[in-house]
N, C-alpha and C. Protein backbone atom coordinates (compact mmCIF):
# COMPACT_ATOMS: atom_id res chain seq x y z
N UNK A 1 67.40 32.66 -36.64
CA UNK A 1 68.29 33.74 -36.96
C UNK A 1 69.72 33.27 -36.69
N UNK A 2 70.74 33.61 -37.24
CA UNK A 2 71.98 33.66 -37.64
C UNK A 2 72.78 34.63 -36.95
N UNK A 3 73.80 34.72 -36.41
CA UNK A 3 74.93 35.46 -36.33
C UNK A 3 76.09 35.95 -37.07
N UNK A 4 75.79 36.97 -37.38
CA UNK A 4 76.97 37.53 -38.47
C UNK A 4 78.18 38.00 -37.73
N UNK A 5 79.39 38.17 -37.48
CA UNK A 5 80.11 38.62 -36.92
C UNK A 5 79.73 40.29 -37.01
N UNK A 6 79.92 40.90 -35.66
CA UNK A 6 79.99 42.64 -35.91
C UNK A 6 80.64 43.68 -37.18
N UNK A 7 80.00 44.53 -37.68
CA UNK A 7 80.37 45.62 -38.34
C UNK A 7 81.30 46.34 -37.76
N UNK A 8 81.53 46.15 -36.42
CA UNK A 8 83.00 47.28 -35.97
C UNK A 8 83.94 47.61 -36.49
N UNK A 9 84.37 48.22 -37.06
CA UNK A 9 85.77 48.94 -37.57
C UNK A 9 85.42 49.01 -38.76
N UNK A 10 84.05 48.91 -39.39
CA UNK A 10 83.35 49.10 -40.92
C UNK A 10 82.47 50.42 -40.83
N UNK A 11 82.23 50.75 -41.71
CA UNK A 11 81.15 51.69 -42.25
C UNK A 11 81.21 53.24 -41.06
N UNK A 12 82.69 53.52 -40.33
CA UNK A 12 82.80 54.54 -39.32
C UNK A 12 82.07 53.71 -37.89
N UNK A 13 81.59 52.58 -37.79
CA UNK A 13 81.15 52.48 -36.32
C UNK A 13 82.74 52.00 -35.38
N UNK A 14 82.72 52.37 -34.29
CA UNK A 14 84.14 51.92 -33.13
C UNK A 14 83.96 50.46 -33.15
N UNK A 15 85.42 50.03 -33.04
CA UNK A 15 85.85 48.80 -32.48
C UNK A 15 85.42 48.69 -31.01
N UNK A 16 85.81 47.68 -30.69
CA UNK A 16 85.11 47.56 -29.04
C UNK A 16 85.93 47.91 -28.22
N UNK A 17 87.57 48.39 -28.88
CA UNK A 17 88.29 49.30 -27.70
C UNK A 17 88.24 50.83 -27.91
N UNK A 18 87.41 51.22 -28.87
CA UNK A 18 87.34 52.94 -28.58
C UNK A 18 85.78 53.25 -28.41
N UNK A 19 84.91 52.06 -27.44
CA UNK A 19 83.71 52.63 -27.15
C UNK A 19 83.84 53.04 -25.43
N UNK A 20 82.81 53.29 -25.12
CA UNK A 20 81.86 53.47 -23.60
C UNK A 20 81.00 53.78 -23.98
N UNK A 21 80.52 52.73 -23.17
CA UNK A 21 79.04 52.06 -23.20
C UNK A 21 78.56 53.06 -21.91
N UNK A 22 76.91 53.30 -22.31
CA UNK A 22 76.38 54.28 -21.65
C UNK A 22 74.95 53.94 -21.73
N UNK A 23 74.40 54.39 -20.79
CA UNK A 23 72.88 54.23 -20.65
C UNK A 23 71.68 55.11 -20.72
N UNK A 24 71.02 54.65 -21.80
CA UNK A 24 69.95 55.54 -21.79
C UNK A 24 68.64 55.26 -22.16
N UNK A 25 67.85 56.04 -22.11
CA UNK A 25 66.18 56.11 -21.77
C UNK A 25 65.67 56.45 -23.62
N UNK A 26 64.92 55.72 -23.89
CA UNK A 26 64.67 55.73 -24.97
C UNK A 26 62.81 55.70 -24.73
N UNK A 27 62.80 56.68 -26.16
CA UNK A 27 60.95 56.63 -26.10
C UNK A 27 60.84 55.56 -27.02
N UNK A 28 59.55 54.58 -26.30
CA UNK A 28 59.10 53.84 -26.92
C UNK A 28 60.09 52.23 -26.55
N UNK A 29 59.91 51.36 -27.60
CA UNK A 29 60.48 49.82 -27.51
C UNK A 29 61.18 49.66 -28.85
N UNK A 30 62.06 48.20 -28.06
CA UNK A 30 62.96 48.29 -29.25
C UNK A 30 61.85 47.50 -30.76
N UNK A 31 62.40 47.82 -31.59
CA UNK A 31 61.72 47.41 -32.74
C UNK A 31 62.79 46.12 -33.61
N UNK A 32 62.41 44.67 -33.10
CA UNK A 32 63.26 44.22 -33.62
C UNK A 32 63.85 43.84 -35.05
N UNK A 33 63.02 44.50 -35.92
CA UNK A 33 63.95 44.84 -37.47
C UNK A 33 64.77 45.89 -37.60
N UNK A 34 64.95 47.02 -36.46
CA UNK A 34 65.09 47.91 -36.55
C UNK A 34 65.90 48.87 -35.76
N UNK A 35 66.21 47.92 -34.52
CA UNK A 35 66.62 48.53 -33.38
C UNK A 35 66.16 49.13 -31.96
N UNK A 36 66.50 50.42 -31.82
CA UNK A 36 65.77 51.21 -30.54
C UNK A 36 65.26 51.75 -31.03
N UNK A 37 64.46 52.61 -29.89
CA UNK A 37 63.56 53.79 -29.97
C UNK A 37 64.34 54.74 -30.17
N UNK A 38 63.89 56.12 -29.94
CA UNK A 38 64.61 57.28 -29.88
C UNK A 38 65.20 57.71 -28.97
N UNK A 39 66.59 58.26 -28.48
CA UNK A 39 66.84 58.04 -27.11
C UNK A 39 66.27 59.41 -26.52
N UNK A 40 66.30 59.68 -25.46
CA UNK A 40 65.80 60.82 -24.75
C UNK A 40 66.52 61.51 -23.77
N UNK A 41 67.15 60.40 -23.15
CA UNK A 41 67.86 60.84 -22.04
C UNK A 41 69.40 60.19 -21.89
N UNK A 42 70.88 60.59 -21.92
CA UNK A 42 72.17 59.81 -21.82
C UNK A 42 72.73 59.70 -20.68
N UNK A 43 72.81 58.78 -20.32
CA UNK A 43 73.49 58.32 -18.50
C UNK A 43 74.94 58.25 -18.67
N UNK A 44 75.70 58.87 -17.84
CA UNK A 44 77.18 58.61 -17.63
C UNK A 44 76.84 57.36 -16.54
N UNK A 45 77.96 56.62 -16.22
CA UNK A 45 78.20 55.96 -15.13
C UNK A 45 78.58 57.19 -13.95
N UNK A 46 79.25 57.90 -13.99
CA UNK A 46 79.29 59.13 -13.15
C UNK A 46 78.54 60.04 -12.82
N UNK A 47 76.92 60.20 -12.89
CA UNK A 47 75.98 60.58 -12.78
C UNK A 47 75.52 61.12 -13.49
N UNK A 48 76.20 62.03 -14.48
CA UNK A 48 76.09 63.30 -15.47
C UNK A 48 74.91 62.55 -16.56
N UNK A 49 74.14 62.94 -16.83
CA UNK A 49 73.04 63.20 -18.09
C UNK A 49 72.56 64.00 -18.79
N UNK A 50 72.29 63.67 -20.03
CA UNK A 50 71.99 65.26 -20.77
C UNK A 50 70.72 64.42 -21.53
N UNK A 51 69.84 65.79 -21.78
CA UNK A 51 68.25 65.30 -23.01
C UNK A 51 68.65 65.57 -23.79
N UNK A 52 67.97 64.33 -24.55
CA UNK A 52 68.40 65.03 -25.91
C UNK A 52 67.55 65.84 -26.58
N UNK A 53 67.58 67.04 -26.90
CA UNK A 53 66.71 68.31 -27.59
C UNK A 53 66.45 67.68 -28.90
N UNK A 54 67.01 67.02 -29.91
CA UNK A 54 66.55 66.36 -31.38
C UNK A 54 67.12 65.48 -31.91
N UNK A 55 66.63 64.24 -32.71
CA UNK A 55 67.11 63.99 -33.54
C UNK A 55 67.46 64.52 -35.02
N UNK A 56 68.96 64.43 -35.52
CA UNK A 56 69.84 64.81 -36.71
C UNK A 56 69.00 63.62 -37.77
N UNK A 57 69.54 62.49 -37.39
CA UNK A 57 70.08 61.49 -38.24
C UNK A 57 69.83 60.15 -37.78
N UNK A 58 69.44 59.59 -38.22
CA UNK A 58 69.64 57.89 -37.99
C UNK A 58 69.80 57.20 -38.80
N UNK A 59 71.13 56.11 -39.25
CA UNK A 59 71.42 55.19 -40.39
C UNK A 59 71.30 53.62 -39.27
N UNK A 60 71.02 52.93 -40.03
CA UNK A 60 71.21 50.95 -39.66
C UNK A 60 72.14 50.77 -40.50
N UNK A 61 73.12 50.03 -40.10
CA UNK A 61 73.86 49.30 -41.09
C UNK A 61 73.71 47.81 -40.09
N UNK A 62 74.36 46.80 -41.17
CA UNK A 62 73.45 45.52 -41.40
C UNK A 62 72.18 44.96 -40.73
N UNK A 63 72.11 44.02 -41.06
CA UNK A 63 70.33 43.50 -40.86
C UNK A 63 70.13 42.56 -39.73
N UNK A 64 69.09 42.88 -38.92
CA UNK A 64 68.61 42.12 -37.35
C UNK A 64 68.99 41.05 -37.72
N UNK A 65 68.16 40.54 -39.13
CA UNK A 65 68.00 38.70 -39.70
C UNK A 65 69.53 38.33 -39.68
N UNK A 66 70.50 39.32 -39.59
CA UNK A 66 71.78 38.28 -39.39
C UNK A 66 72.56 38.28 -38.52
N UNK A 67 71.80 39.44 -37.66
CA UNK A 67 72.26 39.27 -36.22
C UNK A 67 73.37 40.62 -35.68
N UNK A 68 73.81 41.31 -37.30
CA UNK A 68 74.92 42.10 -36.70
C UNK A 68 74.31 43.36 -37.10
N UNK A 69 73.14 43.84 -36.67
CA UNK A 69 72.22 45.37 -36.80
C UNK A 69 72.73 46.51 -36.09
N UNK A 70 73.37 47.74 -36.62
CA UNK A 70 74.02 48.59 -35.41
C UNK A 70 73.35 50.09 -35.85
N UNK A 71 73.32 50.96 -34.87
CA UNK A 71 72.27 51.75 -35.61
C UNK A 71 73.03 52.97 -35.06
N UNK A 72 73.22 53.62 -35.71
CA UNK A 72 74.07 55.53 -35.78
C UNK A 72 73.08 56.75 -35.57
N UNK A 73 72.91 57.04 -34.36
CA UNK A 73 71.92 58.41 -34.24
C UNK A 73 72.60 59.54 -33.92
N UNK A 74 72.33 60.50 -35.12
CA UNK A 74 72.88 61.95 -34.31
C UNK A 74 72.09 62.95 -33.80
N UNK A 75 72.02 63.17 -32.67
CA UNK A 75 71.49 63.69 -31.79
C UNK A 75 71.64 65.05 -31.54
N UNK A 76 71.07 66.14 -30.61
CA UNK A 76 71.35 67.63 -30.38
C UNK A 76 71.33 67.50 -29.22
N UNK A 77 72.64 67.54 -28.47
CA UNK A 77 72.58 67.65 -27.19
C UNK A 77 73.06 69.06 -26.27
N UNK A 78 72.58 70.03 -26.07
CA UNK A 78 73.12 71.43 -25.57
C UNK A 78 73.79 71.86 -26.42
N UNK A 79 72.49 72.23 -27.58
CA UNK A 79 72.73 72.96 -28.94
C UNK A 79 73.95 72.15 -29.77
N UNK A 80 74.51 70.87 -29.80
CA UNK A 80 75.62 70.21 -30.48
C UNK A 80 75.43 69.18 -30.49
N UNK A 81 75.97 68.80 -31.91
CA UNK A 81 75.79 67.42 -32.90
C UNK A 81 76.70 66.45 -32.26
N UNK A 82 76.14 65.35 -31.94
CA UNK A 82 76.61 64.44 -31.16
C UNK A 82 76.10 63.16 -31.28
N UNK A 83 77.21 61.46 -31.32
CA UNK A 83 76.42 60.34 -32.31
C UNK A 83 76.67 59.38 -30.90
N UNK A 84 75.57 58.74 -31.27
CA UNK A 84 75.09 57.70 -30.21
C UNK A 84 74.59 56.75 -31.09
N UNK A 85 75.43 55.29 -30.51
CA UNK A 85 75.40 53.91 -31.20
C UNK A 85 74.66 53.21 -30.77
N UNK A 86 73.58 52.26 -31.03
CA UNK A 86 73.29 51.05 -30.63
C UNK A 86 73.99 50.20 -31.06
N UNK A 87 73.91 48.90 -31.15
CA UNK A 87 74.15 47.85 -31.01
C UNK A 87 74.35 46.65 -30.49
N UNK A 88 72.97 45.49 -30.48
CA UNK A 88 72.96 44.23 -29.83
C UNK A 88 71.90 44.60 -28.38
N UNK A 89 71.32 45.70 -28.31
CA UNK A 89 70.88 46.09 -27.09
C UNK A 89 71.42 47.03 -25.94
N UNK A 90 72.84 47.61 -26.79
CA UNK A 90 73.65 48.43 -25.59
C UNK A 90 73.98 49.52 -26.60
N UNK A 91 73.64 50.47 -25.81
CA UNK A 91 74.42 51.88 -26.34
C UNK A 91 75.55 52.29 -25.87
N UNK A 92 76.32 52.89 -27.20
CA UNK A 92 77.61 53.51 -26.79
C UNK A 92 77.84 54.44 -27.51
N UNK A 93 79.24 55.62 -27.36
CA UNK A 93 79.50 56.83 -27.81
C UNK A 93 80.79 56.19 -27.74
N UNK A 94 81.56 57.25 -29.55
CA UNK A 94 83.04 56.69 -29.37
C UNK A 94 84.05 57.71 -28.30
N UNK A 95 85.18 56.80 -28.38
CA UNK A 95 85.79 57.54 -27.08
C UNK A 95 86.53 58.50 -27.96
N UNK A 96 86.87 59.98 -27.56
CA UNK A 96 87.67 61.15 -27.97
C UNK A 96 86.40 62.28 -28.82
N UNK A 97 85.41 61.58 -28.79
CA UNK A 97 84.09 62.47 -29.84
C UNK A 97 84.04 63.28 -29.24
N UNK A 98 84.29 63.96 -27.80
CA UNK A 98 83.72 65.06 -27.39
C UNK A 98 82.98 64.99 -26.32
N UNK A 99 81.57 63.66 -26.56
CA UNK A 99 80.83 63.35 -26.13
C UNK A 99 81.19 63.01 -24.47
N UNK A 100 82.24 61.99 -24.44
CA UNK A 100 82.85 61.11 -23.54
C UNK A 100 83.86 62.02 -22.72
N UNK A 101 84.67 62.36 -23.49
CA UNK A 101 85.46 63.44 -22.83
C UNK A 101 85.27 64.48 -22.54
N UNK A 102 84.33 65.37 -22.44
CA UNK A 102 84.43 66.30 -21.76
C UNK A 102 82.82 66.77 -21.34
N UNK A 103 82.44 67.19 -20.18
CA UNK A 103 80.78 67.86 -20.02
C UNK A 103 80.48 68.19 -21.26
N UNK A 104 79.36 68.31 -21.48
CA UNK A 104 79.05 68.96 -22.45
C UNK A 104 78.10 70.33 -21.94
């Protein structure tokens, strides 16, 4: 496999200065054509977590085989639409979405 340079600042995903990176609990394993599982649970570094009640949405844009696979889930988190990124093995939310800034 190959390395493609990142999709960041393409197709609406954040550059690597308007993310935070965040941790979370996903059902199931990652699927490597494909990404993660579904997430379940979102970790602040500050303790705060929320479940997630559903998945909206999930798009991939580009392909594992070239290394730059990033995957867009929108989620229902306390009744509101809210997008959570993979990419490379780390999840993140962009910064000012709502998500990041303020409890939810």
């Amino acid at each position: 496999m190959f390395h493609k340079h990142s999709l960041a600042g393409t197709c609406g995903i954040p550059v690597e200065e308007r993310r935070i990176y965040v941790d979370v609990d996903a059902k199931g394993t990652v699927d490597p054509n494909h990404g993660p599982a579904d997430p379940w649970v979102i970790h602040w570094a500050d303790g705060r977590s929320w479940t997630v009640e559903s998945i909206y949405d999930r798009r991939e844009y580009g392909r594992a085989i070239f290394g730059n696979l990033c995957v867009e889930i929108d989620v229902c988190i306390a009744k509101q639409r809210k997008t959570v990124w993979w990419e490379n093995g780390r999840w993140f939310v962009a910064k000012g979405s709502g998500m990041a800034a303020t409890a939810i």
